[in-house]
C-alpha atoms as a PDB file:
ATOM      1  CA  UNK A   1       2.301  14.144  -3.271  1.00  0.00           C
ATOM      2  CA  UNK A   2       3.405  15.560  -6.561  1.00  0.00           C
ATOM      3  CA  UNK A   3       4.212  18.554  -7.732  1.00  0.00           C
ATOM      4  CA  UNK A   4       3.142  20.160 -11.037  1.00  0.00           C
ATOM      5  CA  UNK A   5       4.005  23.028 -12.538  1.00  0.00           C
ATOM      6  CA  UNK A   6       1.248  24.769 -13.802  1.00  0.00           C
ATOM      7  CA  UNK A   7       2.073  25.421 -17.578  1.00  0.00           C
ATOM      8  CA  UNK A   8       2.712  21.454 -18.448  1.00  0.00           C
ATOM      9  CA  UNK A   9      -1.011  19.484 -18.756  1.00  0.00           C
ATOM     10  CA  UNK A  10       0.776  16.578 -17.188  1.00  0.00           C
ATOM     11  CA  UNK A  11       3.617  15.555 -15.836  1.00  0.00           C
ATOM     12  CA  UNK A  12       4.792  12.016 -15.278  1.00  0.00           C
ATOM     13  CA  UNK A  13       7.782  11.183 -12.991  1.00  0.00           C
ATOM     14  CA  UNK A  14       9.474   7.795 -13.171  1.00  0.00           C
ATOM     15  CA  UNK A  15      11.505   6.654  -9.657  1.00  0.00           C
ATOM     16  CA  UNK A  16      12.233   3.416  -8.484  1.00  0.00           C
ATOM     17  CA  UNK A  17      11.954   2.467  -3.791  1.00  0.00           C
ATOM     18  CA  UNK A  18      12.292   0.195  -1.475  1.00  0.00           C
ATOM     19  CA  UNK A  19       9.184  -1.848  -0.521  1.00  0.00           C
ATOM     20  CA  UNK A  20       9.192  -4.558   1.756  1.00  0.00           C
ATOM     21  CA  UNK A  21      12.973  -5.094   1.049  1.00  0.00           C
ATOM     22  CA  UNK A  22      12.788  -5.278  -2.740  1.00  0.00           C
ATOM     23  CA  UNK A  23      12.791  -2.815  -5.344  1.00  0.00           C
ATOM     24  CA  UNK A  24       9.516  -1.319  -6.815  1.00  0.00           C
ATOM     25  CA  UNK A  25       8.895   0.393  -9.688  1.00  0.00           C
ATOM     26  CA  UNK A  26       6.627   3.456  -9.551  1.00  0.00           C
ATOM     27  CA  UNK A  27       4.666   5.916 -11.666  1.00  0.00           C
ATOM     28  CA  UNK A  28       3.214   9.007 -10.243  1.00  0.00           C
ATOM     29  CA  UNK A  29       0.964  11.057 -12.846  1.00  0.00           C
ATOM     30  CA  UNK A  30       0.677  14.675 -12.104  1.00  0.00           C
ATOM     31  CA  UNK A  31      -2.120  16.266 -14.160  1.00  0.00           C
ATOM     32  CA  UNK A  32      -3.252  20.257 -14.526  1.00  0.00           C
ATOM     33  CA  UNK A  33      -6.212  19.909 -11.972  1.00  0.00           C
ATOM     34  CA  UNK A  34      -4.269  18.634  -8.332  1.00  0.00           C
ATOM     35  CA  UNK A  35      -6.402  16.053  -6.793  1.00  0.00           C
ATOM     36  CA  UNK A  36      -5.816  15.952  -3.076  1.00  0.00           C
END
């Protein structure tokens, strides 16, 4: 889970893991309302 701080709309974090032996490249999008 992500988390946002409350004064940015959204925040976007960029990371690359380890899936399945290779390397993946993921997005997570964090917006104002937390969906859980």
């Amino acid at each position: 889970m992500v988390t946002c701080s409350w004064p940015k709309a959204v925040h976007v974090t960029f990371y690359v893991r380890v899936r399945f032996g290779r390397l993946e490249f993921v997005r997570e999008h964090c917006r104002s309302y937390p969906s859980y």
